[in-house]
C-alpha atoms as a PDB file:
ATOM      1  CA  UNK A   1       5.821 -21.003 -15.404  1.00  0.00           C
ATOM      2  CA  UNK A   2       4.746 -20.973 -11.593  1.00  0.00           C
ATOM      3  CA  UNK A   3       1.751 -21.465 -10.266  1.00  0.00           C
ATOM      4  CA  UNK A   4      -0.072 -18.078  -8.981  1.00  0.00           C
ATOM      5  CA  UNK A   5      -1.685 -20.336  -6.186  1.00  0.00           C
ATOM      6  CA  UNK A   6       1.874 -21.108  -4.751  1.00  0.00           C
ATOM      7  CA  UNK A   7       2.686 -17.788  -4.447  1.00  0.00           C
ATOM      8  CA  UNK A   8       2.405 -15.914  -1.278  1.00  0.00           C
ATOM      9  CA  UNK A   9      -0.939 -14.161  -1.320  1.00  0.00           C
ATOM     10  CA  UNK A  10      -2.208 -16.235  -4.194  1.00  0.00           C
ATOM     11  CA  UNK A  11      -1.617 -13.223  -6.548  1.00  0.00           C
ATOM     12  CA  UNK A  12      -4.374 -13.331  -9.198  1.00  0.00           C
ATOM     13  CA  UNK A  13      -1.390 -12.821 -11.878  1.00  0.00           C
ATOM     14  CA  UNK A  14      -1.320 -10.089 -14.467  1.00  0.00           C
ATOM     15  CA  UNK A  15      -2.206  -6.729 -13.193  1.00  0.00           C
ATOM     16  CA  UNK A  16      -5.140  -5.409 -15.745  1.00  0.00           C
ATOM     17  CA  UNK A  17      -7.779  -2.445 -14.762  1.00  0.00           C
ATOM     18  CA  UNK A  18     -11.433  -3.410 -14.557  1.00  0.00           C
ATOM     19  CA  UNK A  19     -13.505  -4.983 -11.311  1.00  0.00           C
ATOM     20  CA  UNK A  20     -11.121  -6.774  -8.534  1.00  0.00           C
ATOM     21  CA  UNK A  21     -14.621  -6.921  -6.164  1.00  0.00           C
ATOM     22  CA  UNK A  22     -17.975  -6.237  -6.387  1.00  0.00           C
ATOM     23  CA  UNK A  23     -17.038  -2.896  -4.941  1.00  0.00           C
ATOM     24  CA  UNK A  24     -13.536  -2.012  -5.555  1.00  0.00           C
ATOM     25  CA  UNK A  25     -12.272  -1.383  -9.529  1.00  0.00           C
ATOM     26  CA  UNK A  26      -8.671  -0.739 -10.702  1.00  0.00           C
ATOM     27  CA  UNK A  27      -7.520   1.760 -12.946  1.00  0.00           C
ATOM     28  CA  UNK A  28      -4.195   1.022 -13.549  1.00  0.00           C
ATOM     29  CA  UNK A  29      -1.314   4.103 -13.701  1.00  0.00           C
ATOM     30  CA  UNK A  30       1.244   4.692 -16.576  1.00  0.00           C
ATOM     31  CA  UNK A  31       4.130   4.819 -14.134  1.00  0.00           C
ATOM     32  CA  UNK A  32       5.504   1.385 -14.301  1.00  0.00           C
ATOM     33  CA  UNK A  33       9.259   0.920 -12.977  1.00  0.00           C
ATOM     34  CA  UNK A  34      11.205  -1.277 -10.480  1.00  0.00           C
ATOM     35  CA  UNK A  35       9.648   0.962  -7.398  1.00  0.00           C
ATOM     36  CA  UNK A  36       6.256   0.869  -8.696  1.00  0.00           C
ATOM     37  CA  UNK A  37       6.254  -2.448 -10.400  1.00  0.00           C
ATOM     38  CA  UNK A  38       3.519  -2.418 -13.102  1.00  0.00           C
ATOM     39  CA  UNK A  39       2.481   0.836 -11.936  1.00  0.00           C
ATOM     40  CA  UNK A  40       0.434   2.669  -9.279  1.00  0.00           C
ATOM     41  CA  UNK A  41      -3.437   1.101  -8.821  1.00  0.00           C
ATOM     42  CA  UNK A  42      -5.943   3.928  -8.530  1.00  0.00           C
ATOM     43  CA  UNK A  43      -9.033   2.464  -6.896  1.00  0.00           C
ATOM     44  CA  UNK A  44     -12.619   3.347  -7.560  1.00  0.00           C
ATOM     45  CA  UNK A  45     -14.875   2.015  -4.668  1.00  0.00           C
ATOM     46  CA  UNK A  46     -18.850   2.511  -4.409  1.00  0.00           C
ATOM     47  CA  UNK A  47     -21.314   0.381  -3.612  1.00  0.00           C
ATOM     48  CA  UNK A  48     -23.118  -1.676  -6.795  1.00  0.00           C
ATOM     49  CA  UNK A  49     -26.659   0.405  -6.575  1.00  0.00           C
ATOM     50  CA  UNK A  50     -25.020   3.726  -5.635  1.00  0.00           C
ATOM     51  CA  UNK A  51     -24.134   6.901  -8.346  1.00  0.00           C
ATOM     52  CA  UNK A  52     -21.443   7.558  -5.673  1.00  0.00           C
ATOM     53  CA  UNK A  53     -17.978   6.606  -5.674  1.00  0.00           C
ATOM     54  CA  UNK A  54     -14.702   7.084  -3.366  1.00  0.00           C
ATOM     55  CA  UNK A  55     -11.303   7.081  -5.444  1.00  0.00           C
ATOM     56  CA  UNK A  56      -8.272   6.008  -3.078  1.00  0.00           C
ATOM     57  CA  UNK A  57      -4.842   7.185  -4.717  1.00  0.00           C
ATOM     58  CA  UNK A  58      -5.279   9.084  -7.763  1.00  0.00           C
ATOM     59  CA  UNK A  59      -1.797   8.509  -8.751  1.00  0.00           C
ATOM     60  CA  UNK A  60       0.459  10.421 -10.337  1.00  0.00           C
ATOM     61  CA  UNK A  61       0.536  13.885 -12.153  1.00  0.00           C
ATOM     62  CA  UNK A  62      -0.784  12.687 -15.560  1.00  0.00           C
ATOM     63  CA  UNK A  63      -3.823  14.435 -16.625  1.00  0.00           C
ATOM     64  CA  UNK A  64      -4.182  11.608 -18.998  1.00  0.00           C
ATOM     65  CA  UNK A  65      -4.346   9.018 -16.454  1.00  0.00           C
ATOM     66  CA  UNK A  66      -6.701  11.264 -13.567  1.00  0.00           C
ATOM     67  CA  UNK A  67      -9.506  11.955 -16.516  1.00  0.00           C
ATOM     68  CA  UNK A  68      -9.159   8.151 -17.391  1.00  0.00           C
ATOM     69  CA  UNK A  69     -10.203   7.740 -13.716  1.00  0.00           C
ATOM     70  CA  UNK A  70     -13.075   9.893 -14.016  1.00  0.00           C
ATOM     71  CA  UNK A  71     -14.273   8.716 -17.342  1.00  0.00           C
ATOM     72  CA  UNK A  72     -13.912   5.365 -16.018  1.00  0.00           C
ATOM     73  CA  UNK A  73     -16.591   5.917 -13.164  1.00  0.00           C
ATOM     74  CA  UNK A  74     -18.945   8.107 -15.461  1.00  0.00           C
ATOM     75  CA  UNK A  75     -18.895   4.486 -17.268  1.00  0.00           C
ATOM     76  CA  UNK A  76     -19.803   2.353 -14.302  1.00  0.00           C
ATOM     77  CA  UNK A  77     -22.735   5.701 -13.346  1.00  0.00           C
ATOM     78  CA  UNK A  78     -21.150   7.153 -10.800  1.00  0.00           C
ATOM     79  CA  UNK A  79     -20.121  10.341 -10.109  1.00  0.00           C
ATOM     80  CA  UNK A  80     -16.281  10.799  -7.880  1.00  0.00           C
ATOM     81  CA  UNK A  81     -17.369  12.317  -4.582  1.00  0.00           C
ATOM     82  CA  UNK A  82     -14.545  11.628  -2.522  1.00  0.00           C
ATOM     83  CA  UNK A  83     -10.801  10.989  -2.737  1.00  0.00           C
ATOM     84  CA  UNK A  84      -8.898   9.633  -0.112  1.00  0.00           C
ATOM     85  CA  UNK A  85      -4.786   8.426   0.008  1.00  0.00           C
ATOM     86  CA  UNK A  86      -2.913   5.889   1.966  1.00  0.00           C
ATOM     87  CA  UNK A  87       0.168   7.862   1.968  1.00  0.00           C
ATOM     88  CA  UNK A  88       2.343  10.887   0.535  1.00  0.00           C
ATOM     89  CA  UNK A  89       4.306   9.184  -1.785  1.00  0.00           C
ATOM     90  CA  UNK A  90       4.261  11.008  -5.255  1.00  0.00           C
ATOM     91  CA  UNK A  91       3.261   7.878  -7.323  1.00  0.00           C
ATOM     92  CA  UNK A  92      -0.168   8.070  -4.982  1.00  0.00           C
ATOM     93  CA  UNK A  93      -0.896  11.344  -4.229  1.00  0.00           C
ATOM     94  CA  UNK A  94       0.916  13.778  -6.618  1.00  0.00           C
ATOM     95  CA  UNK A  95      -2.370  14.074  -8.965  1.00  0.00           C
ATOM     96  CA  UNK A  96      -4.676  14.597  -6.321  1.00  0.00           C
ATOM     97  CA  UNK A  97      -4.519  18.311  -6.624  1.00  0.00           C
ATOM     98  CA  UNK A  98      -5.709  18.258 -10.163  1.00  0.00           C
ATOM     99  CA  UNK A  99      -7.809  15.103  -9.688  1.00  0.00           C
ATOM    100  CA  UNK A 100      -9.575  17.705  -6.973  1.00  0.00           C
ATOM    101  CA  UNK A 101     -10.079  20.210  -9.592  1.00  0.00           C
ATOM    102  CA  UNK A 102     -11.574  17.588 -12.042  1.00  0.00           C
ATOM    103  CA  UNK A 103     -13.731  16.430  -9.479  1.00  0.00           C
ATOM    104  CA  UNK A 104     -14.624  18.863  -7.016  1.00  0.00           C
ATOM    105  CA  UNK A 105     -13.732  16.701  -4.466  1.00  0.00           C
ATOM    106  CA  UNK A 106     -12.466  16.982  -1.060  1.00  0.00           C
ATOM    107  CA  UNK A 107      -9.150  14.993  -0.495  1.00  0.00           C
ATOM    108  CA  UNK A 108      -8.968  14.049   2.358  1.00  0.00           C
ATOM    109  CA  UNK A 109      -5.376  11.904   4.257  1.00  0.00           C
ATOM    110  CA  UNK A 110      -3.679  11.301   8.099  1.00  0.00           C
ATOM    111  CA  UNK A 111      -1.273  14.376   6.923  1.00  0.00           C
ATOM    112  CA  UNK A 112      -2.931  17.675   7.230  1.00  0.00           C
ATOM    113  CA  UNK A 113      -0.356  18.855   4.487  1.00  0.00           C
ATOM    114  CA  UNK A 114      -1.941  16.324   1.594  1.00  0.00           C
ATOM    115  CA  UNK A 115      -5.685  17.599   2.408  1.00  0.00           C
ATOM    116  CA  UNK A 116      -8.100  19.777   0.770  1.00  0.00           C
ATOM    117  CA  UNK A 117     -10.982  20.462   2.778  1.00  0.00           C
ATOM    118  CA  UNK A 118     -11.363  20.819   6.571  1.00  0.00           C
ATOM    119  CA  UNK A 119     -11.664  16.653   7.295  1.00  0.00           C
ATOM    120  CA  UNK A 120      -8.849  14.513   7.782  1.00  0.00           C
ATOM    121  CA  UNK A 121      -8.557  10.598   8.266  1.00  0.00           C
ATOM    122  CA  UNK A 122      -7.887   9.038  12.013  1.00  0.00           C
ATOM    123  CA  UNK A 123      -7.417   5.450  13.141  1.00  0.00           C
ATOM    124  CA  UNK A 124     -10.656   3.626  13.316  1.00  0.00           C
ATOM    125  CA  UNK A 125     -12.749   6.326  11.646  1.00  0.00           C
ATOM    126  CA  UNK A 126     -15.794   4.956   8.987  1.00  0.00           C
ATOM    127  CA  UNK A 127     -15.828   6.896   5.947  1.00  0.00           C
ATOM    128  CA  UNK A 128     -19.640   6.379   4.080  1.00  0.00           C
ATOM    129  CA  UNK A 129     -21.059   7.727   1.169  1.00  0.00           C
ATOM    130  CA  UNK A 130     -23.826   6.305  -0.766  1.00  0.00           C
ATOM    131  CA  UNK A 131     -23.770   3.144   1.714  1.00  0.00           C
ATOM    132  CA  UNK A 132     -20.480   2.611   1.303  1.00  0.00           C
ATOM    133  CA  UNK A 133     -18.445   1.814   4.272  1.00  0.00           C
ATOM    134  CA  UNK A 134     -14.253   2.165   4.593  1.00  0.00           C
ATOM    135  CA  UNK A 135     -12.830   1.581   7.937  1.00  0.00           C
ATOM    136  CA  UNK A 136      -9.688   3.549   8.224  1.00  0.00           C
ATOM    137  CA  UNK A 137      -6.979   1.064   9.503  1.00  0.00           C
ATOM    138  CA  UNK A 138      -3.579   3.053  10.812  1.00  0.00           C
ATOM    139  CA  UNK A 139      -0.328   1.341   9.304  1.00  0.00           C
ATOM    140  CA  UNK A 140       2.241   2.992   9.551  1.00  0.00           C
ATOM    141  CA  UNK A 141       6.021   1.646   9.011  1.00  0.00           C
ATOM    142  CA  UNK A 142       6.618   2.365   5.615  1.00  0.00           C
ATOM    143  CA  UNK A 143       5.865   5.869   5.680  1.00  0.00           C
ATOM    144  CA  UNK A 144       5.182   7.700   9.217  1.00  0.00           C
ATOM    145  CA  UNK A 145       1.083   8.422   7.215  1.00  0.00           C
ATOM    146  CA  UNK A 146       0.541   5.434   5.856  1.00  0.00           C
ATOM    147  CA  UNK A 147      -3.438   4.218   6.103  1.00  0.00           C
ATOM    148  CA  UNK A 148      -5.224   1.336   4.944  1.00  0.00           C
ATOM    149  CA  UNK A 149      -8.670   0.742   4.186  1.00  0.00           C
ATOM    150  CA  UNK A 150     -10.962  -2.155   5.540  1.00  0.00           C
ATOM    151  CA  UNK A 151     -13.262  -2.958   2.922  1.00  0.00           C
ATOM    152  CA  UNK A 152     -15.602  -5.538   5.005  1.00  0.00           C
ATOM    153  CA  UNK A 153     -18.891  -5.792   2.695  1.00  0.00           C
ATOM    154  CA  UNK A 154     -16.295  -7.515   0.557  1.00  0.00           C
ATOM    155  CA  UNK A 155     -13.930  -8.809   2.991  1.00  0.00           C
ATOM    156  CA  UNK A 156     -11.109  -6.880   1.867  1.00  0.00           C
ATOM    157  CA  UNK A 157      -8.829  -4.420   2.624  1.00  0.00           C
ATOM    158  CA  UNK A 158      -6.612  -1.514   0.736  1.00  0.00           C
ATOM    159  CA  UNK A 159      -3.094  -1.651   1.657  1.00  0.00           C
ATOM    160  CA  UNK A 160      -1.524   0.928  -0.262  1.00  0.00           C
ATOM    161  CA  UNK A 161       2.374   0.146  -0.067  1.00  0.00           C
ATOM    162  CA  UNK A 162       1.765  -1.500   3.442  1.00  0.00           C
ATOM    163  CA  UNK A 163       1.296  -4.971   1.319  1.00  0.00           C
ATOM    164  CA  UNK A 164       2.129  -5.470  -2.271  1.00  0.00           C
ATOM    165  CA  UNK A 165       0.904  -7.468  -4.980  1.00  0.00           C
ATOM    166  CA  UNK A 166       4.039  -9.031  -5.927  1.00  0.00           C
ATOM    167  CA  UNK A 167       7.357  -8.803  -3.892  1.00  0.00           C
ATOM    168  CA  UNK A 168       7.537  -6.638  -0.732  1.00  0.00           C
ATOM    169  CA  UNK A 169       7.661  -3.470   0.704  1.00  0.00           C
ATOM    170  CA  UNK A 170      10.600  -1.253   1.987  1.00  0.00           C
ATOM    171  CA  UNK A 171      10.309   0.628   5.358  1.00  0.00           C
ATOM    172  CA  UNK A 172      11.276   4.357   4.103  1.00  0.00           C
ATOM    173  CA  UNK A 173      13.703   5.396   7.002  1.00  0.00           C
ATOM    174  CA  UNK A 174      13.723   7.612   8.791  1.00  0.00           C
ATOM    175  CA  UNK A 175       9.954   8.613   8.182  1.00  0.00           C
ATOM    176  CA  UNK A 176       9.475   4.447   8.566  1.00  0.00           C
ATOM    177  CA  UNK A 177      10.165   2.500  11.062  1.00  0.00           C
ATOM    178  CA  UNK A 178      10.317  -1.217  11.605  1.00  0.00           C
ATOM    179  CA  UNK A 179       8.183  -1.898  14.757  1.00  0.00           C
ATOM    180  CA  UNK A 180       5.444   0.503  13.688  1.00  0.00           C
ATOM    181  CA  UNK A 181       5.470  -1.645  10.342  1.00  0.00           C
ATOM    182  CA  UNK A 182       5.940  -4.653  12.077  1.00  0.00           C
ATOM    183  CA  UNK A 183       3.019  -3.703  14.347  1.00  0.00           C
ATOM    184  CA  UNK A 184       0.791  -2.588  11.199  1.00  0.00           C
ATOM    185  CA  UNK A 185       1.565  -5.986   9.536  1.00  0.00           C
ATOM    186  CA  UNK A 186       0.013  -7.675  13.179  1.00  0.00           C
ATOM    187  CA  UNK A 187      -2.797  -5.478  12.870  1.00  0.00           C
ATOM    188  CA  UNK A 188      -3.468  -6.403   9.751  1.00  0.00           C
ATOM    189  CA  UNK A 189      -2.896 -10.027  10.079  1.00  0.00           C
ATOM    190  CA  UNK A 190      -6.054  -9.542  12.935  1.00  0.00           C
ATOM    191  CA  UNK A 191      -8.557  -8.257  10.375  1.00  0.00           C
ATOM    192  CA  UNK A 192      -7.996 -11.725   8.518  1.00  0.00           C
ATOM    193  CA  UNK A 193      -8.177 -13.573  11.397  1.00  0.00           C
ATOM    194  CA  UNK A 194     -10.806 -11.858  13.118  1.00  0.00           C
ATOM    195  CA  UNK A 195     -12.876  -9.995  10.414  1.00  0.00           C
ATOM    196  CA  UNK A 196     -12.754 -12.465   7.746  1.00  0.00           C
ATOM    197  CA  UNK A 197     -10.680 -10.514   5.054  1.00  0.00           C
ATOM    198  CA  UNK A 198      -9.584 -12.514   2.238  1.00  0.00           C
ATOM    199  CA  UNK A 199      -8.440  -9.724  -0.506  1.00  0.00           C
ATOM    200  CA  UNK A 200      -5.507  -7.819  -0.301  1.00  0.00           C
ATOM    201  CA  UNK A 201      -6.303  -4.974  -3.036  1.00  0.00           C
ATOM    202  CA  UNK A 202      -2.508  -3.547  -3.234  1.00  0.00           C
ATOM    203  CA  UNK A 203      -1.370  -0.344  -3.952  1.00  0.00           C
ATOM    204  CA  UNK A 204       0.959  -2.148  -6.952  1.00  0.00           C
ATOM    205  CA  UNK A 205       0.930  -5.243  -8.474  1.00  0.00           C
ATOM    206  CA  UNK A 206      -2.228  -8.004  -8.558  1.00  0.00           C
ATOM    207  CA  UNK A 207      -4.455  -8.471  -6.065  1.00  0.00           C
ATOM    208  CA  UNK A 208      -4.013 -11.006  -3.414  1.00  0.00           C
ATOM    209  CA  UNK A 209      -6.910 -14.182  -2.552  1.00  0.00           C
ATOM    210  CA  UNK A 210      -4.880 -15.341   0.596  1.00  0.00           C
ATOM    211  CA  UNK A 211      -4.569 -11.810   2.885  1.00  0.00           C
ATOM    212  CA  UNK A 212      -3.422 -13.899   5.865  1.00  0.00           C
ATOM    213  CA  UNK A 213      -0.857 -15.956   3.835  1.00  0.00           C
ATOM    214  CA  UNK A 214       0.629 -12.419   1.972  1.00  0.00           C
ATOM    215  CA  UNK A 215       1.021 -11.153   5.996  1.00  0.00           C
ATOM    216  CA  UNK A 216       2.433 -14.241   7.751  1.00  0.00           C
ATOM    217  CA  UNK A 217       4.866 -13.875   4.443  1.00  0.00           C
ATOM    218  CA  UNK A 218       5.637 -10.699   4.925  1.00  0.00           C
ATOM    219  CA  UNK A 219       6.445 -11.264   9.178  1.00  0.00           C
ATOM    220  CA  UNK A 220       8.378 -14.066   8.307  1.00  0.00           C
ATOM    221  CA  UNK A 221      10.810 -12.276   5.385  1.00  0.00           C
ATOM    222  CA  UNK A 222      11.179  -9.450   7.662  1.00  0.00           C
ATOM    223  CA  UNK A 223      11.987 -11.625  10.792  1.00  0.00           C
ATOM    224  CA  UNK A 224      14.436 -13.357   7.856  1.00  0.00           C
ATOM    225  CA  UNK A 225      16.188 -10.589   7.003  1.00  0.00           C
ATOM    226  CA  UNK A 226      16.113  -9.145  10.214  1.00  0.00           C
ATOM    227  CA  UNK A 227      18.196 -12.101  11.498  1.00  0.00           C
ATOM    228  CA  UNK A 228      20.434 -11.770   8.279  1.00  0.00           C
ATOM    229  CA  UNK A 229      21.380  -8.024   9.472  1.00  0.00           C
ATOM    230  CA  UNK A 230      22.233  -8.706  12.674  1.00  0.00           C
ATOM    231  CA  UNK A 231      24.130 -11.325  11.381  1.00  0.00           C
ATOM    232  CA  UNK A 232      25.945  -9.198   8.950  1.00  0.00           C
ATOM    233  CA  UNK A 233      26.822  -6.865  11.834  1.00  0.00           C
ATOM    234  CA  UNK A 234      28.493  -9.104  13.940  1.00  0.00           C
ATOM    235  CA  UNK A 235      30.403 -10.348  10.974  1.00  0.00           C
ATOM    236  CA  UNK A 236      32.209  -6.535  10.859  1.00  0.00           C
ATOM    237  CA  UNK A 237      29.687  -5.426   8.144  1.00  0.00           C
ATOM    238  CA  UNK A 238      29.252  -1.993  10.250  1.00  0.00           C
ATOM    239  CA  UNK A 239      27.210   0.042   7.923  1.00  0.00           C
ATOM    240  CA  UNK A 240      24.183   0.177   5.934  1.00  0.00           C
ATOM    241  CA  UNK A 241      26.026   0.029   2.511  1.00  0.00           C
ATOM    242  CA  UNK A 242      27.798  -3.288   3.965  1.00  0.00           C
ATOM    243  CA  UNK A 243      24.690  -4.622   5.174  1.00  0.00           C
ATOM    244  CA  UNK A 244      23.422  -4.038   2.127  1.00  0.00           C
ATOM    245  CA  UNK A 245      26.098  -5.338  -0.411  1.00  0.00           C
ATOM    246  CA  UNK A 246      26.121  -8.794   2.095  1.00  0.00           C
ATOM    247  CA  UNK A 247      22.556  -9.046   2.401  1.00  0.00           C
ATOM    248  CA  UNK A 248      20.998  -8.246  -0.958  1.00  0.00           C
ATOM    249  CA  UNK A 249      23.940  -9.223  -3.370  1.00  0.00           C
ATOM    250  CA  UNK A 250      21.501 -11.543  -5.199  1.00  0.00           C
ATOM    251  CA  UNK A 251      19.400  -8.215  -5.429  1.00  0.00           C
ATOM    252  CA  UNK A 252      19.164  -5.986  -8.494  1.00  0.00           C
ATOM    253  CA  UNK A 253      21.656  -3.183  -7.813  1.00  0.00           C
ATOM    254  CA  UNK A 254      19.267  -0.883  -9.395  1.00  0.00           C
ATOM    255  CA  UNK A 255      17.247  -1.313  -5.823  1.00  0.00           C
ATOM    256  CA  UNK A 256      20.406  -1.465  -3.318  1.00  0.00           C
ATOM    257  CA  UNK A 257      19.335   2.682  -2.616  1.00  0.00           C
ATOM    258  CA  UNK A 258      16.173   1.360  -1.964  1.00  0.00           C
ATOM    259  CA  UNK A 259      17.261  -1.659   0.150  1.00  0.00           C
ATOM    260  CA  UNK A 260      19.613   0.784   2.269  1.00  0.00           C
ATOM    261  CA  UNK A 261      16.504   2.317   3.939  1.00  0.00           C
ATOM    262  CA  UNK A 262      15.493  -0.710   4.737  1.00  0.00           C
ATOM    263  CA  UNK A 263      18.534  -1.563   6.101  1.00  0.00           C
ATOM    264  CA  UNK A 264      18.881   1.821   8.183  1.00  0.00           C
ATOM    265  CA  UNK A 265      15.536   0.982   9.533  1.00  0.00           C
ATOM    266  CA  UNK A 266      16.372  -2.494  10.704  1.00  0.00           C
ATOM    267  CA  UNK A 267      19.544  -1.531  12.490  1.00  0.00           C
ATOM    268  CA  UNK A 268      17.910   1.343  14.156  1.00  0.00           C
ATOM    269  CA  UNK A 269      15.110  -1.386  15.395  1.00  0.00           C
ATOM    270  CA  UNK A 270      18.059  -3.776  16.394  1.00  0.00           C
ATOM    271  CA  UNK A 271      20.357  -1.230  18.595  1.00  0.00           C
ATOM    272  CA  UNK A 272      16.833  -0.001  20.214  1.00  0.00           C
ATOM    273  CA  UNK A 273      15.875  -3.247  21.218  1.00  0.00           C
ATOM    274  CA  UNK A 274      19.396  -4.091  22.435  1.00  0.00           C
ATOM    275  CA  UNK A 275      20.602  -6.467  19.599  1.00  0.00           C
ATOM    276  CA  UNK A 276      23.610  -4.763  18.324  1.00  0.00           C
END
């Protein structure tokens, strides 16, 4: 059995719904698989003394799931007046259409095409309701819209698929690329270092107590594997199926399709930058 505290992040271990802050509670999704590991976290974030809540990523299209959301807040007294996602990704924002209609909420996201209502999101923006306050953190690299959400009254921040729980991320070429996720990871490495954040509250998988440690893991596996492409290429392993049957073969195979975007991504950084 290993220890949680060893683990990069200092994942809290199983992934349950209820309170992960004093702000910030998870309903978890009924969508678990290999992409979405124990399923998609919908979080519900209002300040303790407010009626007011913001939920970030409804999830998917199950009505069962988006009323559980809802009931969930009527439970804690507030009332959804707000939905925001980190990204387009079906298995975060295909429900928010209904969840809108069960809400009568705005959604609001960095792609005009996921909205409803006039307002979008932008880089450093503050959203506030009911004293709440979200700082809208730009990260893109595994999608071209991906956002995350500073969290500071509880020194935390809402990563989406930026940072996982458990495991990491892939960069979703062509819409991803690896120096806008590399630069989003150094981003959010400064909000530990020079905001204090502690708590990683993932878009899948447990929460993380050590932010910085889950980010200088995730630079380091990327520099890793980075380094194990480039090797692959100058050992005559020319395309991204190669690199990918070298590199991953101690991989499930069941992920290799998954793994190949990655891969596509991290030769396109290399031959950019000269490397290959």
């Amino acid at each position: 059995m290993s220890d949680a505290a060893a683990l990069p992040g200092q994942p809290r271990g199983a992934v349950v719904s209820g309170p992960a802050t004093a702000r910030a509670v998870n309903v978890l999704a009924p969508n678990p698989s290999a992409m979405t590991l124990d399923g998609t976290n919908t979080w519900i974030v209002s300040e303790p003394d407010s009626d007011l809540a913001v939920v970030i990523d409804p999830g998917p299209l199950d009505d069962g799931h988006l009323r559980h959301v809802v009931d969930t807040a009527e439970k804690l007294g507030k009332r959804v007046a707000l939905t925001l996602l980190t990204h387009g990704h079906p298995d975060h924002a295909e429900g928010a259409g209904r969840f809108a209609e069960l809400t009568g909420t705005h959604v609001r996201a960095l792609d005009p095409a996921l909205r409803l209502g006039d307002e979008g999101l932008s880089a450093g923006q503050v959203v506030s309701l009911g004293g709440l306050e979200l700082r809208v953190v730009p990260t893109p690299g595994h999608t071209s819209d991906s956002l995350s959400f500073h969290l500071p009254a509880d020194r935390a921040v809402l990563t989406g698929d930026t940072i996982l729980g458990r495991g990491t991320t892939i960069v979703a070429h062509p819409d991803g690329r690896l120096g806008d996720y590399l630069d989003s990871l150094r981003r959010l490495r400064s909000l530990t270092v020079d905001d204090g954040v502690h708590t990683v509250l993932p878009g899948h998988g447990p929460v993380l107590d050590d932010a910085q440690g889950a980010v200088e893991f995730y630079l380091a596996h990327r520099a890793s594997r980075l380094a194990q492409v480039e090797t692959a290429v100058e050992n005559g392993h020319s395309t991204a199926e190669e690199v990918v049957a070298h590199v991953y073969a101690d991989v499930d195979r069941s992920l290799w399709p998954a793994a190949e975007l990655s891969v596509r991504a991290q030769l396109e950084y290399l031959r950019e930058h000269g490397l290959i």
